[in-house]
C-alpha atoms as a PDB file:
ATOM      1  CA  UNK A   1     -68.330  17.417 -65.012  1.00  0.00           C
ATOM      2  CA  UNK A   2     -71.591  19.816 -65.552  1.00  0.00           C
ATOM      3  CA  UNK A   3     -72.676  19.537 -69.026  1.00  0.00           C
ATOM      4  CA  UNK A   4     -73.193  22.801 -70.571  1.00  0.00           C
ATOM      5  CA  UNK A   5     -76.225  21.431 -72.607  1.00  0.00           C
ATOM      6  CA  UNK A   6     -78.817  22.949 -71.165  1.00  0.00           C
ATOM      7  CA  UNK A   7     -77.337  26.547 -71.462  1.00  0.00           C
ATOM      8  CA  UNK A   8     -77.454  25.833 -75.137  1.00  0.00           C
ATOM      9  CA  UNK A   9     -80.561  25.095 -74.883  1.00  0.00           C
ATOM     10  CA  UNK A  10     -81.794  28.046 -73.404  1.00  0.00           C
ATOM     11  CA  UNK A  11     -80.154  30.428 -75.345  1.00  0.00           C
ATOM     12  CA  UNK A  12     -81.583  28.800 -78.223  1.00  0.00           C
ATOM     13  CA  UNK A  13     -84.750  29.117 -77.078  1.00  0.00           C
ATOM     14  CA  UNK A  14     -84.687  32.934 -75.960  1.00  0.00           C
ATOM     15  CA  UNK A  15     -82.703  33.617 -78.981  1.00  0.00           C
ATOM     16  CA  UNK A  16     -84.715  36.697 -80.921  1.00  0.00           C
ATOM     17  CA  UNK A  17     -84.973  35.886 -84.085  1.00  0.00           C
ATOM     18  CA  UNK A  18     -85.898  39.912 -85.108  1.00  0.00           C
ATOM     19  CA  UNK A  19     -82.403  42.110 -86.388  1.00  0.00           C
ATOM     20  CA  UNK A  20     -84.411  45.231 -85.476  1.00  0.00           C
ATOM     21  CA  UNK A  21     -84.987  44.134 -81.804  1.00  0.00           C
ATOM     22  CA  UNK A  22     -81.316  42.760 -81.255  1.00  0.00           C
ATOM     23  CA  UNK A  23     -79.897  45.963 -82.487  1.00  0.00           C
ATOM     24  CA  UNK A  24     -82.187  48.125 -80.186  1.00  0.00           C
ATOM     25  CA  UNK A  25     -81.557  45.943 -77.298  1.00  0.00           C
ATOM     26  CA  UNK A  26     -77.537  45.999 -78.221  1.00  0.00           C
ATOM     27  CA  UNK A  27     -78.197  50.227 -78.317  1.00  0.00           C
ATOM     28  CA  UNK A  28     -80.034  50.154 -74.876  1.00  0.00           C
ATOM     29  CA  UNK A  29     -77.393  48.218 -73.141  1.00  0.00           C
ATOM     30  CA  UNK A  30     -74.446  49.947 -74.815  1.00  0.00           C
ATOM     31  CA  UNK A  31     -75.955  53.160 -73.599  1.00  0.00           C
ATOM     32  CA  UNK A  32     -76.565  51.779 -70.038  1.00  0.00           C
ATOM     33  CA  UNK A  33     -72.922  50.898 -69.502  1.00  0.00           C
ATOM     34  CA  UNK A  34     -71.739  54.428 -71.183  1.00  0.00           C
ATOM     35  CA  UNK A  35     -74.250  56.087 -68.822  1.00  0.00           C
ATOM     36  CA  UNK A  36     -73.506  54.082 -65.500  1.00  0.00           C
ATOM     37  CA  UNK A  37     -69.577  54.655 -65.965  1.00  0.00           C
ATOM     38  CA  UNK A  38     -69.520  58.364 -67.120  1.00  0.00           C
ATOM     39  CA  UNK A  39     -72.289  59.412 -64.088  1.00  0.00           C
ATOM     40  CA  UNK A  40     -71.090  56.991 -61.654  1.00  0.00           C
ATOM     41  CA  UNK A  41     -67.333  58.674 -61.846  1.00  0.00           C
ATOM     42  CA  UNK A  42     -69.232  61.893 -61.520  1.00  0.00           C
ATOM     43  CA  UNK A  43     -70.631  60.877 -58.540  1.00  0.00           C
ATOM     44  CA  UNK A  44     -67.722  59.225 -56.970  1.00  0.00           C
ATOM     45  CA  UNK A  45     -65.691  62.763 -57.615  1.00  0.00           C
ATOM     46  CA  UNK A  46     -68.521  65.058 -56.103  1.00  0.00           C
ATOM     47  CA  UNK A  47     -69.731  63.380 -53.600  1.00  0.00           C
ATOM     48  CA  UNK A  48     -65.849  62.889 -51.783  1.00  0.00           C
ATOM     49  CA  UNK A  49     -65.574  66.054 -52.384  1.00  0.00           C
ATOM     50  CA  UNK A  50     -62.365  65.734 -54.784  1.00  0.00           C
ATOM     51  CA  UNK A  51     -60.750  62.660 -53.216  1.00  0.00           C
ATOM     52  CA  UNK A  52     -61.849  60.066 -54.996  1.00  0.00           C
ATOM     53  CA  UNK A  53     -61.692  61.678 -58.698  1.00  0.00           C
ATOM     54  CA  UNK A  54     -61.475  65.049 -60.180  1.00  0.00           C
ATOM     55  CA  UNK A  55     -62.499  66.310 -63.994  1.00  0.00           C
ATOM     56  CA  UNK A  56     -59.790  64.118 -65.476  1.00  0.00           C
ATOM     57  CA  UNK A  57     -61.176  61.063 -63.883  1.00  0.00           C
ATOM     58  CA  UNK A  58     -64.273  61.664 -65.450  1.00  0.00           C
ATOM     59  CA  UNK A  59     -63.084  62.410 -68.699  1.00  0.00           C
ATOM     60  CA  UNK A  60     -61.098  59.163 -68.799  1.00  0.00           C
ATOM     61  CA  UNK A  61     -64.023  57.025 -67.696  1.00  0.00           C
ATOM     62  CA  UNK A  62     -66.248  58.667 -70.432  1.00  0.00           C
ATOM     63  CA  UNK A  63     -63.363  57.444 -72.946  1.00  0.00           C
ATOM     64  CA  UNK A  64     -63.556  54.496 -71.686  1.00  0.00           C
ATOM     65  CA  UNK A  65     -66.981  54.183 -71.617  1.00  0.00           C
ATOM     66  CA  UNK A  66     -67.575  54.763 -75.130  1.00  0.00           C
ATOM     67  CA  UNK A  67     -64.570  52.178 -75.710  1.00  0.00           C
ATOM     68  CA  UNK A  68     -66.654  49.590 -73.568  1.00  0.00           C
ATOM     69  CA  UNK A  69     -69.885  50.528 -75.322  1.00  0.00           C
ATOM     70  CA  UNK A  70     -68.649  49.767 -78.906  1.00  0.00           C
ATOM     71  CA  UNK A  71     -67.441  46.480 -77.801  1.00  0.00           C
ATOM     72  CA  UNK A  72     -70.633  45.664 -76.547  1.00  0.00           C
ATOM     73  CA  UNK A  73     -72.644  46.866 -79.716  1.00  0.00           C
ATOM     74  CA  UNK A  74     -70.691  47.149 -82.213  1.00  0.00           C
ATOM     75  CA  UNK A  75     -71.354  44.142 -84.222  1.00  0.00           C
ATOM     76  CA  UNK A  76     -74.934  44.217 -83.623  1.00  0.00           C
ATOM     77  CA  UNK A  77     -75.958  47.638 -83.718  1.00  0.00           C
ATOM     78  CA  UNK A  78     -72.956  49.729 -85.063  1.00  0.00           C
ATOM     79  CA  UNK A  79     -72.836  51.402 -82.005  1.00  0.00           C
ATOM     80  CA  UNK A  80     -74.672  54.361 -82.730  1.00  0.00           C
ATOM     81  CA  UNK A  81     -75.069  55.729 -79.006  1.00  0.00           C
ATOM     82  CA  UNK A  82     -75.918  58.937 -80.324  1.00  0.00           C
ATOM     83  CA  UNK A  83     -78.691  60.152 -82.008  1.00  0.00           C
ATOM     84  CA  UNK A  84     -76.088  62.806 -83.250  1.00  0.00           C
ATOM     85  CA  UNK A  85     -74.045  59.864 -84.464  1.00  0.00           C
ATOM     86  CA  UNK A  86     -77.312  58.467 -86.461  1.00  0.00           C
ATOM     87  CA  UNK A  87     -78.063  61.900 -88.136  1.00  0.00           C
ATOM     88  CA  UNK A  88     -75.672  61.921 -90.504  1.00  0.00           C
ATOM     89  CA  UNK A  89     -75.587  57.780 -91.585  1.00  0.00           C
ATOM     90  CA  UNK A  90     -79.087  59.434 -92.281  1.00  0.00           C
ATOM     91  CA  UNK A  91     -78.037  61.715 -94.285  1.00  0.00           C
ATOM     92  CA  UNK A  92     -75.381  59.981 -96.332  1.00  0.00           C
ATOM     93  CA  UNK A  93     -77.973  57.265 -96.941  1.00  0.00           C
ATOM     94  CA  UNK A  94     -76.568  54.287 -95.220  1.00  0.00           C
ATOM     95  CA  UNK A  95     -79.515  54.103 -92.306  1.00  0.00           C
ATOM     96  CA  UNK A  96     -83.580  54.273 -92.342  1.00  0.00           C
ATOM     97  CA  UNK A  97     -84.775  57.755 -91.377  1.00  0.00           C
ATOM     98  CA  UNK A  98     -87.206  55.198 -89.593  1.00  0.00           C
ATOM     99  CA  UNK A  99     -84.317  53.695 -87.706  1.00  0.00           C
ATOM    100  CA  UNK A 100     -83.191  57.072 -86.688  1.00  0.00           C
ATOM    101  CA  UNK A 101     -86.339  57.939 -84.996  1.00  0.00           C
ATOM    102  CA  UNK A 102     -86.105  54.148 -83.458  1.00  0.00           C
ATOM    103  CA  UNK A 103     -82.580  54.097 -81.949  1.00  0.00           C
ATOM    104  CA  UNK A 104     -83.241  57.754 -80.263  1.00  0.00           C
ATOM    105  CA  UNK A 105     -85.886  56.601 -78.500  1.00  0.00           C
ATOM    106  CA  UNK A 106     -83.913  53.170 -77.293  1.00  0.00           C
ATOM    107  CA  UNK A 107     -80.943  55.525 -76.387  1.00  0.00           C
ATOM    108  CA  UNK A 108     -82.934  58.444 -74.755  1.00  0.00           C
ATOM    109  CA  UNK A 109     -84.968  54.959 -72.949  1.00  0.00           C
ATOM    110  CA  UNK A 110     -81.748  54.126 -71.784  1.00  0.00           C
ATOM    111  CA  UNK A 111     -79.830  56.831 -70.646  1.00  0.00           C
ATOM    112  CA  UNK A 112     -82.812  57.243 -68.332  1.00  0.00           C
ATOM    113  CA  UNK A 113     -83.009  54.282 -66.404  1.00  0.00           C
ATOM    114  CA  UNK A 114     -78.970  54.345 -66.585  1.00  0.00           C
ATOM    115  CA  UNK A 115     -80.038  57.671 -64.305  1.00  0.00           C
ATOM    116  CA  UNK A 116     -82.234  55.338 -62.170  1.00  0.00           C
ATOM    117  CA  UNK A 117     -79.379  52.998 -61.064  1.00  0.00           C
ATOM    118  CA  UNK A 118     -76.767  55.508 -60.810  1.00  0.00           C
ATOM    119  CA  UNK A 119     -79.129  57.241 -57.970  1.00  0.00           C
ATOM    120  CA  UNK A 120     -79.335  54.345 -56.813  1.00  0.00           C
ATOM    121  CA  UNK A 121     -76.644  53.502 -55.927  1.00  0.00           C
ATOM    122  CA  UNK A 122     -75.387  56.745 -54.914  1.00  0.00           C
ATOM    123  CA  UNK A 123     -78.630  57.399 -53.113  1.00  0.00           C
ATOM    124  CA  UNK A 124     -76.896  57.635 -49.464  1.00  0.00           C
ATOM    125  CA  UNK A 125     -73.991  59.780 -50.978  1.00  0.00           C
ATOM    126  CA  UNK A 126     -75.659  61.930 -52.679  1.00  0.00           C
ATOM    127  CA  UNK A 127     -77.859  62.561 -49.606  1.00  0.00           C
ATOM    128  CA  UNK A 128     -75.146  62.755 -46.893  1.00  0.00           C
ATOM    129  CA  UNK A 129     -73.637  65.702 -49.263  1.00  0.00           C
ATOM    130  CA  UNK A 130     -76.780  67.586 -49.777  1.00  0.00           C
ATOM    131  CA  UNK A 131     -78.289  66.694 -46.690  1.00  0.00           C
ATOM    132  CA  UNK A 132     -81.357  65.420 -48.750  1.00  0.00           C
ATOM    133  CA  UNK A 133     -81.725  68.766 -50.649  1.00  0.00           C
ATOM    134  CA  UNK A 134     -81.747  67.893 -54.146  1.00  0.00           C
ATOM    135  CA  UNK A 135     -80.836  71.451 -56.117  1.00  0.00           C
ATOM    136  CA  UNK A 136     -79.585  72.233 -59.735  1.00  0.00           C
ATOM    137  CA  UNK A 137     -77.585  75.584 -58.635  1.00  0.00           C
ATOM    138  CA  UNK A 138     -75.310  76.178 -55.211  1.00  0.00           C
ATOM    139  CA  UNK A 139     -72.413  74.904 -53.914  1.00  0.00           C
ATOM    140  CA  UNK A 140     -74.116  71.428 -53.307  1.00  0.00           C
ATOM    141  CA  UNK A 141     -75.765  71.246 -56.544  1.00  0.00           C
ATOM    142  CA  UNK A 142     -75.851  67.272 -57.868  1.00  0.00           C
ATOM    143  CA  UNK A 143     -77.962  68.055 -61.391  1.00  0.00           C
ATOM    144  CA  UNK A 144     -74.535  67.933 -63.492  1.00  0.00           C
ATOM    145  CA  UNK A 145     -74.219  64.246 -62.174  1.00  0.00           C
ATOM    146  CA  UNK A 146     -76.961  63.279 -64.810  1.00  0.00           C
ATOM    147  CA  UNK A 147     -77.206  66.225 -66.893  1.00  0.00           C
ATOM    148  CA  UNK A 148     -75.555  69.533 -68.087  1.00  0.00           C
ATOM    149  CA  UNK A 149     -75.746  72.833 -67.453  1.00  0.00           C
ATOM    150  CA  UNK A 150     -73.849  76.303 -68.550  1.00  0.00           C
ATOM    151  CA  UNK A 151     -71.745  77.801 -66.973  1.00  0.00           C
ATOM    152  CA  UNK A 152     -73.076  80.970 -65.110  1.00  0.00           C
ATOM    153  CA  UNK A 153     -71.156  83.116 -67.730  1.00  0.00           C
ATOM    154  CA  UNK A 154     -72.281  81.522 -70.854  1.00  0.00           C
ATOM    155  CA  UNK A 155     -75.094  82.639 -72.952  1.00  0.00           C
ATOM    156  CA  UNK A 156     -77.256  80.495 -75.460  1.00  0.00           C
ATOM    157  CA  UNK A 157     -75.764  81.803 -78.572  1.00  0.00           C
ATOM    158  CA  UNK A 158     -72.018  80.707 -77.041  1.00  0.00           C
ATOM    159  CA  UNK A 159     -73.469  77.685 -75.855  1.00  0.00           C
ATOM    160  CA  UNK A 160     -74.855  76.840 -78.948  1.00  0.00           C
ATOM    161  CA  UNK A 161     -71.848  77.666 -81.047  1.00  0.00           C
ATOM    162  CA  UNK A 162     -69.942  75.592 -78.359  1.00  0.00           C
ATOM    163  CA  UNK A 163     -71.865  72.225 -79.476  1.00  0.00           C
ATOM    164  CA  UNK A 164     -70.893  73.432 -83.180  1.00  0.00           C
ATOM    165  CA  UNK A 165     -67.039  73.387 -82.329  1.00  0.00           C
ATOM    166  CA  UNK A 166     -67.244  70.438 -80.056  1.00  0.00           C
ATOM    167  CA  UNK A 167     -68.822  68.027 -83.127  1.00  0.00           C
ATOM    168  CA  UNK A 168     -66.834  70.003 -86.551  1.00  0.00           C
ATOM    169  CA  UNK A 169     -63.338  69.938 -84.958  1.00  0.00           C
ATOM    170  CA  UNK A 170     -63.434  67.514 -82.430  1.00  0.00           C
ATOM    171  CA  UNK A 171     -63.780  66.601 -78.819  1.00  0.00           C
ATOM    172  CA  UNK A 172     -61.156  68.140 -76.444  1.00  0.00           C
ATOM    173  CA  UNK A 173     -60.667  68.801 -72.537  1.00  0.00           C
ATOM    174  CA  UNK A 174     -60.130  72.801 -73.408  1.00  0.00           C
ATOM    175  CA  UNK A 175     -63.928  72.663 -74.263  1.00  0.00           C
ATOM    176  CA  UNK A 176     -65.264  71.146 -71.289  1.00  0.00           C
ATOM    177  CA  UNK A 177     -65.582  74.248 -68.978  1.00  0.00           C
ATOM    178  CA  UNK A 178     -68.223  75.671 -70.157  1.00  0.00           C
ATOM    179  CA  UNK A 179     -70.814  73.503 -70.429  1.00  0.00           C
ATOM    180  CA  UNK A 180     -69.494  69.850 -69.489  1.00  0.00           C
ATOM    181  CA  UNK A 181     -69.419  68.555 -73.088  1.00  0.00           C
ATOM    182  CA  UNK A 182     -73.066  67.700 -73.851  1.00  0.00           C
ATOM    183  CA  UNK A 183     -72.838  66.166 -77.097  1.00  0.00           C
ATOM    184  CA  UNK A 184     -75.379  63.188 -76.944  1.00  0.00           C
ATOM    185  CA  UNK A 185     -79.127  64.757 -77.038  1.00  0.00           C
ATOM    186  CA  UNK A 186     -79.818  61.461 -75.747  1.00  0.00           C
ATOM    187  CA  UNK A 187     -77.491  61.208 -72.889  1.00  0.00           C
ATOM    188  CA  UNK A 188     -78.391  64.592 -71.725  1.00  0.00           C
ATOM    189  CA  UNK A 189     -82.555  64.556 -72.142  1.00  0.00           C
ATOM    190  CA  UNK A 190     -82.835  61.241 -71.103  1.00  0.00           C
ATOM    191  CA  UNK A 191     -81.431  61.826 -67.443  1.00  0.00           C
ATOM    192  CA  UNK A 192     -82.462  65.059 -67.358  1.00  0.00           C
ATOM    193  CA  UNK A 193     -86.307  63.596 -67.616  1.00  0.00           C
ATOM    194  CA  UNK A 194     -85.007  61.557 -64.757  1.00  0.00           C
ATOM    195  CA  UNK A 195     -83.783  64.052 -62.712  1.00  0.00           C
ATOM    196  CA  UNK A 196     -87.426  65.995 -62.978  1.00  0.00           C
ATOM    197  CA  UNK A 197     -89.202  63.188 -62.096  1.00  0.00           C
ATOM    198  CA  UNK A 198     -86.704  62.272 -59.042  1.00  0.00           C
ATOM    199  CA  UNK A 199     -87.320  65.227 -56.951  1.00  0.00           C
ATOM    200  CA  UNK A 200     -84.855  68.218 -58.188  1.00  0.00           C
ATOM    201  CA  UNK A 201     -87.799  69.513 -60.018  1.00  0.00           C
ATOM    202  CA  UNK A 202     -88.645  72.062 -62.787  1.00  0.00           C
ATOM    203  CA  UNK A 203     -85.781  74.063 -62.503  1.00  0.00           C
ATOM    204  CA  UNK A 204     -83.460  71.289 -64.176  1.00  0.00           C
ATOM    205  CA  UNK A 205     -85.532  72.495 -67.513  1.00  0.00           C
ATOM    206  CA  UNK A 206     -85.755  76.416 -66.293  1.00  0.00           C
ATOM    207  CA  UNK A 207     -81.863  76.581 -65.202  1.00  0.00           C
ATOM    208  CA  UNK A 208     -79.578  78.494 -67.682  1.00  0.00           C
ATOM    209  CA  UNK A 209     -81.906  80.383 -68.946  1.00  0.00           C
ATOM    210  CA  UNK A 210     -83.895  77.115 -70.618  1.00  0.00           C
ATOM    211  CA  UNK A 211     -80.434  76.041 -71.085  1.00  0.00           C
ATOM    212  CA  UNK A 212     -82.324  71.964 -71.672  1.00  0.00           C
ATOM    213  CA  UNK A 213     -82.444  72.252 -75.579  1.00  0.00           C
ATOM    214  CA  UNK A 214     -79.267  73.713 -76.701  1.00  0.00           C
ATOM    215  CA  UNK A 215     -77.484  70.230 -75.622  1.00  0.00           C
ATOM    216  CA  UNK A 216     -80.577  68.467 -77.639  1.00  0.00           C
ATOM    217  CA  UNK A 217     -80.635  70.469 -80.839  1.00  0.00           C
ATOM    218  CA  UNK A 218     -77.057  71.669 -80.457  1.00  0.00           C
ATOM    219  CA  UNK A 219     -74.890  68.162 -81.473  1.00  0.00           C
ATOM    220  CA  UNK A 220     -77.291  67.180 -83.954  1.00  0.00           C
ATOM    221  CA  UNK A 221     -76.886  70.748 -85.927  1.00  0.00           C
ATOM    222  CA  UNK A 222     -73.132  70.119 -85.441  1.00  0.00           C
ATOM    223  CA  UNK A 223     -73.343  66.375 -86.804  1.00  0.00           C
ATOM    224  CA  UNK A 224     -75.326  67.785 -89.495  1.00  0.00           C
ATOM    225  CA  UNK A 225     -72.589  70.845 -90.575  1.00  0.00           C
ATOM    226  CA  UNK A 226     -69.486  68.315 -89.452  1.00  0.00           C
ATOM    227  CA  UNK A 227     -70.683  65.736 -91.945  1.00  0.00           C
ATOM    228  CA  UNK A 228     -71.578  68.216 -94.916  1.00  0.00           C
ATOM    229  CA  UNK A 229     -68.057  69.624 -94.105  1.00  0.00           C
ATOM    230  CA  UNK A 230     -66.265  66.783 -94.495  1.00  0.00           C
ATOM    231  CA  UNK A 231     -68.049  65.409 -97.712  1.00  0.00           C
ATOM    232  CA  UNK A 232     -67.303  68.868 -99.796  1.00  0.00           C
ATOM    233  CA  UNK A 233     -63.449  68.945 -98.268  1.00  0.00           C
ATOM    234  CA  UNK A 234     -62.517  66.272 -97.159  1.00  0.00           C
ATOM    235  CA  UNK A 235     -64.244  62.654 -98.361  1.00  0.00           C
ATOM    236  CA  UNK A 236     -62.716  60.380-100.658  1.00  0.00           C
ATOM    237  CA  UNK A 237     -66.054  58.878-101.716  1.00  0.00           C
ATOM    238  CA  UNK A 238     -68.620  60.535-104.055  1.00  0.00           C
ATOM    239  CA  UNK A 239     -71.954  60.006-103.751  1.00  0.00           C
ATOM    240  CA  UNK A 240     -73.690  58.971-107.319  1.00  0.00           C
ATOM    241  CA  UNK A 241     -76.645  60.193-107.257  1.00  0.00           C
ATOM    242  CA  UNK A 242     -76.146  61.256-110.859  1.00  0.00           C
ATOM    243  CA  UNK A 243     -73.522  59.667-112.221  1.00  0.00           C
ATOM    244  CA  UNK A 244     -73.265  61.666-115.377  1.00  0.00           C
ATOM    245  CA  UNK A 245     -72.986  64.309-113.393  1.00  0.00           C
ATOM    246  CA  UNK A 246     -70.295  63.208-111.332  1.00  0.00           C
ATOM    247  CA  UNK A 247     -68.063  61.698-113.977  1.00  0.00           C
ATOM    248  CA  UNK A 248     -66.122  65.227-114.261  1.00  0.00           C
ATOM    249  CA  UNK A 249     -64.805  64.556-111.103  1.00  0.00           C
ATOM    250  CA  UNK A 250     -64.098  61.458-110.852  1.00  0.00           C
ATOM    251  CA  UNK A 251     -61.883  62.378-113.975  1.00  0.00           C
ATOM    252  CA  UNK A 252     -60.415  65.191-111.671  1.00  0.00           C
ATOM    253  CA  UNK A 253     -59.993  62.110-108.843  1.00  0.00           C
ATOM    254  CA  UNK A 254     -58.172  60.094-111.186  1.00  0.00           C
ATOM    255  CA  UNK A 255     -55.884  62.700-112.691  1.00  0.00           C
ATOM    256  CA  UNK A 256     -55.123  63.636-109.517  1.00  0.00           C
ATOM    257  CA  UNK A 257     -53.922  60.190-108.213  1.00  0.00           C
ATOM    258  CA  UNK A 258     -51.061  59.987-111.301  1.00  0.00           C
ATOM    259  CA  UNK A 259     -52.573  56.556-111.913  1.00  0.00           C
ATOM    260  CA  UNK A 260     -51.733  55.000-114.906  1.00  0.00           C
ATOM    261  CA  UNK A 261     -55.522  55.168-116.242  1.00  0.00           C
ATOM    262  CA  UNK A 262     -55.407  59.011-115.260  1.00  0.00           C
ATOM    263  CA  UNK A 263     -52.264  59.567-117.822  1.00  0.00           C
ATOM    264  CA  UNK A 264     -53.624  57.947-120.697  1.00  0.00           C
ATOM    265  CA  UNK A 265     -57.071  60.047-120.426  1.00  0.00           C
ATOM    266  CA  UNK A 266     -54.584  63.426-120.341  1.00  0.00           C
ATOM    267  CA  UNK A 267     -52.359  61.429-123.264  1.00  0.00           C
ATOM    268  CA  UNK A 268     -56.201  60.981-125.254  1.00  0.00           C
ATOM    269  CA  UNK A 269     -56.948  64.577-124.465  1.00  0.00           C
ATOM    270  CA  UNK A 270     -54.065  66.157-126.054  1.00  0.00           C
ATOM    271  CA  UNK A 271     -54.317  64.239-128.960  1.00  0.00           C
ATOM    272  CA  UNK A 272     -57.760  65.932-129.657  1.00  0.00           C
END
């Protein structure tokens, strides 16, 4: 019988004692597992042409990517994934602005060398079906593997609304034609760096008009609206800043909720 000694041993010994680095290293391999699953069904659908997935497919192994991703970070990290997902734990106080700046970076890090293995590993498909010309427009176009691009009908303004909608009511399929649901800045720099670097070239920042920033600056506007939204209509929670300030409506809470508590403050208020 092997004794399994040693291998506690080891991971004793590489265990990193920093939470920081753990977390970052649980972001940049959550990422890599969303990244390789979403662009590797991509791939698989384009490159056969339709026979071996279509735009469901892809949608479903997104889902399931993000499903996979939060198993693998979760506990660790949070799994952020999203620099759009960071913004507003920024904003309601409950992460570093510092660690917002840190996980971007680890996710956009990510994403792109995700990019790196899914090309190569598609390498000889995706160069039997362009017949090695790598282009971000045509009928043989392989850019929207890695990254996303408009529609030929869509302006900037839509598109840009169209990251609003996506992140303030939710995610859905009847969004997806237009621009391929881009709502990870991370996800969608990150290989797009890749893909400029890998041979298609300039154009996959010049394409759609400079098309490159809307998905960037797009989802994190949206997180930013979507989560000021849902604190004025929606939350439960009230942030006490000011407590004294606050206490009206935490009255109006608790008068609201017919608790017991609530009744006797309207009972105490009559009486005056």
């Amino acid at each position: 019988m092997v004794s399994i000694q040693p291998l506690v041993e080891v991971k004793d010994q590489l265990r990193i004692c920093s939470l920081l680095a753990r977390q970052c290293l649980a972001e940049f391999l959550a990422v890599s597992v969303l990244m390789l699953l979403i662009q590797g069904s991509s791939a698989q659908a384009v490159t056969s042409g339709g026979t071996k997935g279509n735009f469901f497919a892809m949608f479903l192994a997104g889902s399931l990517g993000v499903t996979l991703a939060i198993y693998v970070s979760g506990n660790v990290s949070g799994a952020h994934l999203n620099p759009a997902f960071s913004l507003p734990m920024c904003l309601l106080g409950r992460l570093p602005w510092a660690k917002f700046l840190i996980y971007s970076l680890v996710q956009l890090l990510s994403a792109f060398c995700a990019s790196g293995v899914t090309y190569a590993l598609y390498y000889d498909a995706l160069q039997n079906y362009t017949g090695g010309n790598l282009t971000v427009a045509g009928p043989k176009e392989m850019a929207s593997i890695f990254a996303t691009y408009p529609a030929p009908y869509l302006s900037l303004s839509n598109g840009f609304l169209d990251q609003w909608g996506l992140l303030i009511l939710a995610i859905t399929l009847s969004m997806g034609a237009n621009c391929g649901l881009p709502i990870d800045p991370a996800q969608d720099l990150g290989p797009r760096l890749f893909t400029y670097v890998a041979g298609w070239g300039p154009e996959v920042f010049s394409a759609g008009n400079g098309w490159w920033w809307v998905p960037v600056v797009g989802p994190l506007v949206g997180a930013a609206l979507g989560t000021a939204t849902h604190q004025l209509l929606a939350a439960r929670t009230i942030l006490r800043t000011q407590p004294s300030q606050n206490l009206p409506c935490a009255q109006q809470e608790a008068s609201d909720s017919g608790s017991p508590a609530a009744t006797q403050l309207q009972e105490s208020k009559l009486r005056l």
